[in-house]
N, C-alpha and C. Protein backbone atom coordinates (compact mmCIF):
# COMPACT_ATOMS: atom_id res chain seq x y z
N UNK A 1 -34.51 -38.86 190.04
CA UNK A 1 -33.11 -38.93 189.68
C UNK A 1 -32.84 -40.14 188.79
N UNK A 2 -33.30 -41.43 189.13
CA UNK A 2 -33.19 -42.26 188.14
C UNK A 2 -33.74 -42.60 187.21
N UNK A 3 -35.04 -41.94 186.81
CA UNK A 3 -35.50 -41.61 185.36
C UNK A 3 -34.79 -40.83 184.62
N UNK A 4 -34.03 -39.70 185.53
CA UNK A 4 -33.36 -38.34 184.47
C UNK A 4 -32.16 -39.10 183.43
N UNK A 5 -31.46 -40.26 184.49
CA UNK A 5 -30.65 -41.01 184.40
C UNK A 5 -30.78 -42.13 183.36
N UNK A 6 -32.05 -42.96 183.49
CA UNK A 6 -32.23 -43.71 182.54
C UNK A 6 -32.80 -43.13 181.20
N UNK A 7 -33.02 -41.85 181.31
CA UNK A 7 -33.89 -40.95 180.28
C UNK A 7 -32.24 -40.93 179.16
N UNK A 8 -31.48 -40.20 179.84
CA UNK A 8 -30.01 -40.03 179.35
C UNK A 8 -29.41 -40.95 178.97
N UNK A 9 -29.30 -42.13 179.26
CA UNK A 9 -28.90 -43.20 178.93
C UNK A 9 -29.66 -43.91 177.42
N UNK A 10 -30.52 -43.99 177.43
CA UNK A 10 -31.72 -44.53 176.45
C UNK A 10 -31.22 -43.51 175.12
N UNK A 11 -30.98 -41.63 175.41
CA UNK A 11 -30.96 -40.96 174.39
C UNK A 11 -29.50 -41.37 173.97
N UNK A 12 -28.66 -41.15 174.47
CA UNK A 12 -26.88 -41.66 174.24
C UNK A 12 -26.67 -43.18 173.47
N UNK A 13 -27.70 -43.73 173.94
CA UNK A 13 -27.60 -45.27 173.19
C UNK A 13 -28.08 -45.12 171.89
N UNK A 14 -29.79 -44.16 171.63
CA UNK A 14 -29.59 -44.00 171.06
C UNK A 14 -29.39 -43.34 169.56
N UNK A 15 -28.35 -42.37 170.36
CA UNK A 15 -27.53 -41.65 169.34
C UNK A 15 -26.41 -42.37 169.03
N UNK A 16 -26.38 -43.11 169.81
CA UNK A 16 -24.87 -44.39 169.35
C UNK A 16 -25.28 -45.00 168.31
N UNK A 17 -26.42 -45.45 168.64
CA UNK A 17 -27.00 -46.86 167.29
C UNK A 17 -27.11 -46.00 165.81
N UNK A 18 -27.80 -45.01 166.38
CA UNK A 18 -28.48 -43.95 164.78
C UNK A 18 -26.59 -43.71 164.11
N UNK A 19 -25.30 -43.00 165.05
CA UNK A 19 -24.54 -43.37 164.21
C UNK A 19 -23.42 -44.53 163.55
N UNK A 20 -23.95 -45.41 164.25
CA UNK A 20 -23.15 -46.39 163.57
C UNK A 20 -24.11 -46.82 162.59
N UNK A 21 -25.09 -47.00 162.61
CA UNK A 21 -26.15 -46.95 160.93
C UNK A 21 -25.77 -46.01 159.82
N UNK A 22 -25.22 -45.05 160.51
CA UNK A 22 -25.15 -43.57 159.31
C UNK A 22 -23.92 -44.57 158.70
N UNK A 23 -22.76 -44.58 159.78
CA UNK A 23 -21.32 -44.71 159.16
C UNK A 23 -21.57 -45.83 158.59
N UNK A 24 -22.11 -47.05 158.81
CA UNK A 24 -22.22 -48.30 157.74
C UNK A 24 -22.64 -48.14 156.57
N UNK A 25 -24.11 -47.08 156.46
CA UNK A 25 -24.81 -46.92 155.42
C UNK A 25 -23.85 -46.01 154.11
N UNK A 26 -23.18 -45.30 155.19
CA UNK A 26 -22.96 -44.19 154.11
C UNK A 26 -21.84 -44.74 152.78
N UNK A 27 -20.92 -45.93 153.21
CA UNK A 27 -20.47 -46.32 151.73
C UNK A 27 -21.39 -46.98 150.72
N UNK A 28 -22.58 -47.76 151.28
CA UNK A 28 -23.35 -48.60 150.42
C UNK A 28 -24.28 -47.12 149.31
N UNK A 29 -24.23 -46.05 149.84
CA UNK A 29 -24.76 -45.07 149.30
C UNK A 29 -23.76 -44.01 148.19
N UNK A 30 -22.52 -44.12 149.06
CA UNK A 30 -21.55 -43.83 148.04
C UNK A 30 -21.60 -44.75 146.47
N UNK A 31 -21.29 -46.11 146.89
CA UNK A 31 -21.31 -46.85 145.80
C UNK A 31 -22.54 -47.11 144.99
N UNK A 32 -23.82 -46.67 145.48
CA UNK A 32 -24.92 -46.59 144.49
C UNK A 32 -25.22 -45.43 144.05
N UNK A 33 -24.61 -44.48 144.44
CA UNK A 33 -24.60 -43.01 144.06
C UNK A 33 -23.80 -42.66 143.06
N UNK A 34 -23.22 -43.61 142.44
CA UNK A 34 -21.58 -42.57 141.67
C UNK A 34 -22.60 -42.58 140.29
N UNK A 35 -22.63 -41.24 139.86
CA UNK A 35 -23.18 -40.70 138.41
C UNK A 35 -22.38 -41.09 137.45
N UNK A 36 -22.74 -41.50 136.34
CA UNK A 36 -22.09 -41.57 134.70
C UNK A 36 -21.69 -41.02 134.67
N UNK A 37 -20.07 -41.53 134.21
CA UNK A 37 -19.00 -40.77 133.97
C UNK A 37 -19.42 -39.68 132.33
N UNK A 38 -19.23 -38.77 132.41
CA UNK A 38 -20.13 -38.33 130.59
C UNK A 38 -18.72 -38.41 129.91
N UNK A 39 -19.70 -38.55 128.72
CA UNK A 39 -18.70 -38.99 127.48
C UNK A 39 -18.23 -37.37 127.08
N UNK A 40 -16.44 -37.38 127.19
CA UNK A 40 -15.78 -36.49 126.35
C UNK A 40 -16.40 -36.26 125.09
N UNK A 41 -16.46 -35.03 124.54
CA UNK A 41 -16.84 -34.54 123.11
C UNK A 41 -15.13 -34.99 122.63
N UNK A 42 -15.15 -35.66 121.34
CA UNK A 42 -14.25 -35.92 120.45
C UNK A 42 -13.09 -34.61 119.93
N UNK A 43 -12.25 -34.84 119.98
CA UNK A 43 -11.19 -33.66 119.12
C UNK A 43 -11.28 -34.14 118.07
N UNK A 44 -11.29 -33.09 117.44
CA UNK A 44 -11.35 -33.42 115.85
C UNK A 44 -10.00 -33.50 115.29
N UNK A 45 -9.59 -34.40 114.42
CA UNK A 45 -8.36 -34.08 113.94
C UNK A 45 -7.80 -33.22 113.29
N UNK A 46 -6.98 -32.54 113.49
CA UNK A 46 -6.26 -31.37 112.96
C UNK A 46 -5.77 -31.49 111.50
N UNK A 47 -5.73 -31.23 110.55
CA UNK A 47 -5.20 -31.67 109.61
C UNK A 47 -3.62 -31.00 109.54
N UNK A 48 -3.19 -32.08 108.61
CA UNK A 48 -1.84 -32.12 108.93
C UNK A 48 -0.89 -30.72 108.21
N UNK A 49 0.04 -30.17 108.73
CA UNK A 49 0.76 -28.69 108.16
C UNK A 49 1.40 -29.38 106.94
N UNK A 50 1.65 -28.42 106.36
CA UNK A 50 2.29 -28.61 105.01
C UNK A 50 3.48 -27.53 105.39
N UNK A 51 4.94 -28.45 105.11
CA UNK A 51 6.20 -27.83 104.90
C UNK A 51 6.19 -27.06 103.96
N UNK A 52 7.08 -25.62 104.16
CA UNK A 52 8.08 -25.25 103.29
C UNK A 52 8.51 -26.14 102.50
N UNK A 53 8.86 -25.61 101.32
CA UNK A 53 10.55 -26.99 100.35
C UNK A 53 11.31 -26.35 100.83
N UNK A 54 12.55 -27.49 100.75
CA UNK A 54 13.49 -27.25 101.79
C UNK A 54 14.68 -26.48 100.99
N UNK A 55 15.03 -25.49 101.37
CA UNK A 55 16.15 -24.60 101.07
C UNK A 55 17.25 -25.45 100.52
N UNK A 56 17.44 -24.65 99.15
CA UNK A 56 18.82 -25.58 98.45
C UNK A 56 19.81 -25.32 99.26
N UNK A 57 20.69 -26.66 99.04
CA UNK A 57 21.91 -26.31 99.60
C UNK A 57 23.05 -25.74 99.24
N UNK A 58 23.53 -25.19 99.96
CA UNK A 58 25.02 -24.07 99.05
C UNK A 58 26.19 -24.73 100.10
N UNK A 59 27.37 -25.19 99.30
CA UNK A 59 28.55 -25.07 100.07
C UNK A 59 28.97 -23.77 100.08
N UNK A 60 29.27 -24.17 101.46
CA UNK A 60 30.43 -22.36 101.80
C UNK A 60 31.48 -22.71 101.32
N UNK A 61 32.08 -21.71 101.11
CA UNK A 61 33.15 -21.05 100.58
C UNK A 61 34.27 -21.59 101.46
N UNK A 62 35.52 -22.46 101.13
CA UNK A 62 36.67 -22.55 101.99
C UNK A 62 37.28 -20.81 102.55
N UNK A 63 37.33 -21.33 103.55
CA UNK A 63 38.20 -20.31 104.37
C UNK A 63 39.96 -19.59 103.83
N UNK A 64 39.67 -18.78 103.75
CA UNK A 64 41.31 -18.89 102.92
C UNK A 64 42.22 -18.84 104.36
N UNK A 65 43.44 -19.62 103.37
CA UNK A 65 43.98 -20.41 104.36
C UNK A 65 45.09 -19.69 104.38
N UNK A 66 46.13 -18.67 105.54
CA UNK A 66 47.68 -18.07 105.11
C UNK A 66 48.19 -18.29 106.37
N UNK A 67 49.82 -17.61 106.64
CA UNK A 67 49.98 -17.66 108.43
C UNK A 67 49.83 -16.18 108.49
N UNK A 68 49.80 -16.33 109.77
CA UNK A 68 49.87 -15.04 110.59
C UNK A 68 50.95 -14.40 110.77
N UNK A 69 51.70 -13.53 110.47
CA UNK A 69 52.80 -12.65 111.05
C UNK A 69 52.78 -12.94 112.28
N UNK A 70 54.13 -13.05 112.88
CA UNK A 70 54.25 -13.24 114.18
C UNK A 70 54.25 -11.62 115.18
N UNK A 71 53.77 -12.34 116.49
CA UNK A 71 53.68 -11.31 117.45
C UNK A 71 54.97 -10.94 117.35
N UNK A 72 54.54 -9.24 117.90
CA UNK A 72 56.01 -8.57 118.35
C UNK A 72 56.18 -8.93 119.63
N UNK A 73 57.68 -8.69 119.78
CA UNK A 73 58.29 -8.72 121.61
C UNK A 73 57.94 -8.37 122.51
N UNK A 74 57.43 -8.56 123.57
CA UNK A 74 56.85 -7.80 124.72
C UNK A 74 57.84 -6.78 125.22
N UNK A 75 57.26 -5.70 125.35
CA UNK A 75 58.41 -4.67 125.83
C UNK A 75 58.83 -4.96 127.20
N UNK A 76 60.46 -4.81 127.75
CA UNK A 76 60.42 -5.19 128.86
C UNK A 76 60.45 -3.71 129.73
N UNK A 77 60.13 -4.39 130.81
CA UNK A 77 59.79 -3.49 131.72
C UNK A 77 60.69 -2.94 132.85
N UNK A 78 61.03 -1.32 132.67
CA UNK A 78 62.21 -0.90 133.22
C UNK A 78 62.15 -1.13 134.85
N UNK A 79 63.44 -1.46 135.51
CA UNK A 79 63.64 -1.48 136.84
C UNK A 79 62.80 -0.43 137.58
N UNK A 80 61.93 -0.84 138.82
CA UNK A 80 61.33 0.09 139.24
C UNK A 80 62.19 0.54 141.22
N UNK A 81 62.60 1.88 140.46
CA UNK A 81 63.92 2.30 141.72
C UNK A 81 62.78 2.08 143.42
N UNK A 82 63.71 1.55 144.08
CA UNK A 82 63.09 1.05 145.34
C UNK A 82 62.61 1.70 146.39
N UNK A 83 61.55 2.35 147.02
CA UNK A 83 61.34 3.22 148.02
C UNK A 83 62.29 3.52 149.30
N UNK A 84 62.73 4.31 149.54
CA UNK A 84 63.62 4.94 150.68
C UNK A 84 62.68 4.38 151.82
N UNK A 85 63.65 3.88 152.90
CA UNK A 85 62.75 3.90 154.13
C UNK A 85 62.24 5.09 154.84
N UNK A 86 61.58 5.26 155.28
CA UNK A 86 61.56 6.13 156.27
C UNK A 86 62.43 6.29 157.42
N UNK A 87 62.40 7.93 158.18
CA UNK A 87 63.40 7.75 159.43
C UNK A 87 62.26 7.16 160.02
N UNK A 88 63.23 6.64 161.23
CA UNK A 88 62.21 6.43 162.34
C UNK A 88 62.82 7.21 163.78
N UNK A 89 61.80 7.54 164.81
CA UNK A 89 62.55 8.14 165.46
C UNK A 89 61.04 8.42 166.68
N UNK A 90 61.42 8.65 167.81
CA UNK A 90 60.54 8.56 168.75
C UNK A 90 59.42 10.26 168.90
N UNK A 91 57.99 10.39 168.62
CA UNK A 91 57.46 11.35 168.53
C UNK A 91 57.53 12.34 170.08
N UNK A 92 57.70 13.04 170.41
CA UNK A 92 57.00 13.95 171.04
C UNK A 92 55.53 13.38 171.99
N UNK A 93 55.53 13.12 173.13
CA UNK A 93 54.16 13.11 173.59
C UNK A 93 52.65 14.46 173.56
N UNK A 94 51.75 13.54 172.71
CA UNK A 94 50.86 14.85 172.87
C UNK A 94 50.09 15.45 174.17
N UNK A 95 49.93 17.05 174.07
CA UNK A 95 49.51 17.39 175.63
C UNK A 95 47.88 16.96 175.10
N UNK A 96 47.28 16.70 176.23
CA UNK A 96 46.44 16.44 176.86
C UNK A 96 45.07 17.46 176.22
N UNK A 97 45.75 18.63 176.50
CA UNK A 97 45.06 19.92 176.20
C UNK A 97 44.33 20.42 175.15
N UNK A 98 44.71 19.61 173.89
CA UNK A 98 44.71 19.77 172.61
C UNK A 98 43.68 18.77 172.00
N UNK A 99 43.11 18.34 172.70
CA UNK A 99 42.18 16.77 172.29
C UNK A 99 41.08 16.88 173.12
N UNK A 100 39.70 18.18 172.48
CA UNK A 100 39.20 18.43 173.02
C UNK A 100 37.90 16.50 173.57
N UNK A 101 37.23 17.29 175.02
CA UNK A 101 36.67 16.11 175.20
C UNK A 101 35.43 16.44 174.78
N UNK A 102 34.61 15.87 173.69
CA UNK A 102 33.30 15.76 173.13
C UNK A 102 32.40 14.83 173.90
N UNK A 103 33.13 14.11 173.97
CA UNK A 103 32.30 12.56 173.89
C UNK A 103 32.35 12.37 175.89
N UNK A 104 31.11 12.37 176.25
CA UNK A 104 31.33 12.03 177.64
C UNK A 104 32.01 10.27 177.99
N UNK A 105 32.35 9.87 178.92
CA UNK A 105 33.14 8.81 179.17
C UNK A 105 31.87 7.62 179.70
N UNK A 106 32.26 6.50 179.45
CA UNK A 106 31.21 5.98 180.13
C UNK A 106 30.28 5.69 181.01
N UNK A 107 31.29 5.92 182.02
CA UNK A 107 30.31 5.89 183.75
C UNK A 107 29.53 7.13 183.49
N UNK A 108 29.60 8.16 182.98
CA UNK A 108 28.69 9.36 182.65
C UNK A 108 27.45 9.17 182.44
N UNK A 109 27.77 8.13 180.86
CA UNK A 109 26.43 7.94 180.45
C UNK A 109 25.87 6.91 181.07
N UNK A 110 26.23 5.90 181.86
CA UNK A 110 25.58 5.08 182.65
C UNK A 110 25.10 5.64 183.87
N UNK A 111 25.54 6.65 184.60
CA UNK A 111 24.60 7.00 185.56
C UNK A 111 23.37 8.00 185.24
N UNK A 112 24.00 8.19 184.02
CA UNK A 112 22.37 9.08 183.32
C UNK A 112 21.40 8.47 183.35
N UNK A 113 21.58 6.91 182.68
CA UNK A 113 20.85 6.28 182.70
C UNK A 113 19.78 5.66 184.17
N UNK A 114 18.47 5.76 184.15
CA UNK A 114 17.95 5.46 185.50
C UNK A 114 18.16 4.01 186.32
N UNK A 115 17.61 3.12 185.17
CA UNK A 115 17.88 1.61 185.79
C UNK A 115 18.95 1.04 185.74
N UNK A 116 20.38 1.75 185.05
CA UNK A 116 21.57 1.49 185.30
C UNK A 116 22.29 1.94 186.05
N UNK A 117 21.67 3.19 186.70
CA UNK A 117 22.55 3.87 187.37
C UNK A 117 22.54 3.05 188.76
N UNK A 118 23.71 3.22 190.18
CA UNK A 118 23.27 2.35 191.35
C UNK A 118 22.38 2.73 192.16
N UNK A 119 22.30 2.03 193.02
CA UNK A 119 21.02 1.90 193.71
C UNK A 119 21.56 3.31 194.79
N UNK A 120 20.95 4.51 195.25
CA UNK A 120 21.03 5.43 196.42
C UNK A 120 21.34 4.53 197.23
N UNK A 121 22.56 4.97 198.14
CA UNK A 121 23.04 4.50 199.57
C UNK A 121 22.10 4.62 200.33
N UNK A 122 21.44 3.00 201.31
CA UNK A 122 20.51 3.45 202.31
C UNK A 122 21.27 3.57 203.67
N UNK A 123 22.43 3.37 203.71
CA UNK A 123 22.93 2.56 204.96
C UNK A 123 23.13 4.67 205.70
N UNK A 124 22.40 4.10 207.06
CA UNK A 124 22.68 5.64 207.57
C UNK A 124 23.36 5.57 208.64
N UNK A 125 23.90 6.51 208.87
CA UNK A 125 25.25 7.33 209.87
C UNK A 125 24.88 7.82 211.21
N UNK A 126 25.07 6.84 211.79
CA UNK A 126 24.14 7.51 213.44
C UNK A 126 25.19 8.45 214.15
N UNK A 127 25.03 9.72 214.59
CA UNK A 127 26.12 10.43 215.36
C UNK A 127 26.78 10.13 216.77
């Protein structure tokens, strides 16, 4: 048991030592490692465009200058005659009879439903 122990110990140490050698080493290797930067190939210079000549200049033409005839009058706008009220007056109640029922009512569709519907009465009736 205490060889297995010191066996384990000895390997853990060292794998400790081997990496703190790596992590020290590894910038001194970075910094002797960095490759020549390579030299850009040159752009060549473009040679330079040659303008158009530049378009003679023309004055425009003054604007001719007059007034405007004036607007006509806005037409006015005839009285608009005022809506009659309505009567008012109390309807008639509708029968019942006449308004067929389509639509079931709610407790309907809730006891259709299984997990909404209530729970069966357990409570029993002794004679």
């Amino acid at each position: 048991m205490a060889s297995t122990t010191s066996f384990i110990f000895v390997v853990i140490t060292l794998l400790s030592l081997q990496s703190i050698d790596t992590c020290l080493a590894t910038p001194r290797r970075l910094l002797q490692a960095v490759p020549p930067v390579p030299a850009l190939p040159t752009i060549p210079s473009l040679p330079k465009p040659t303008l158009p000549p530049p378009l003679p200049t023309t004055q425009m033409p003054p604007l001719p200058t007059g007034t405007l005839p004036p607007l006509p009058a806005m037409p006015t706008i005839p009285n608009i005659p005022t809506i009659p009220s309505l009567p008012t007056g109390t309807l008639p109640p509708m029968p019942s009879l006449t308004i067929p029922s389509f639509i079931p009512s709610i407790p309907t569709i809730i006891s259709s439903i299984p997990f909404l519907s209530p729970p069966p009465s357990t409570s029993t009736t002794s004679p």
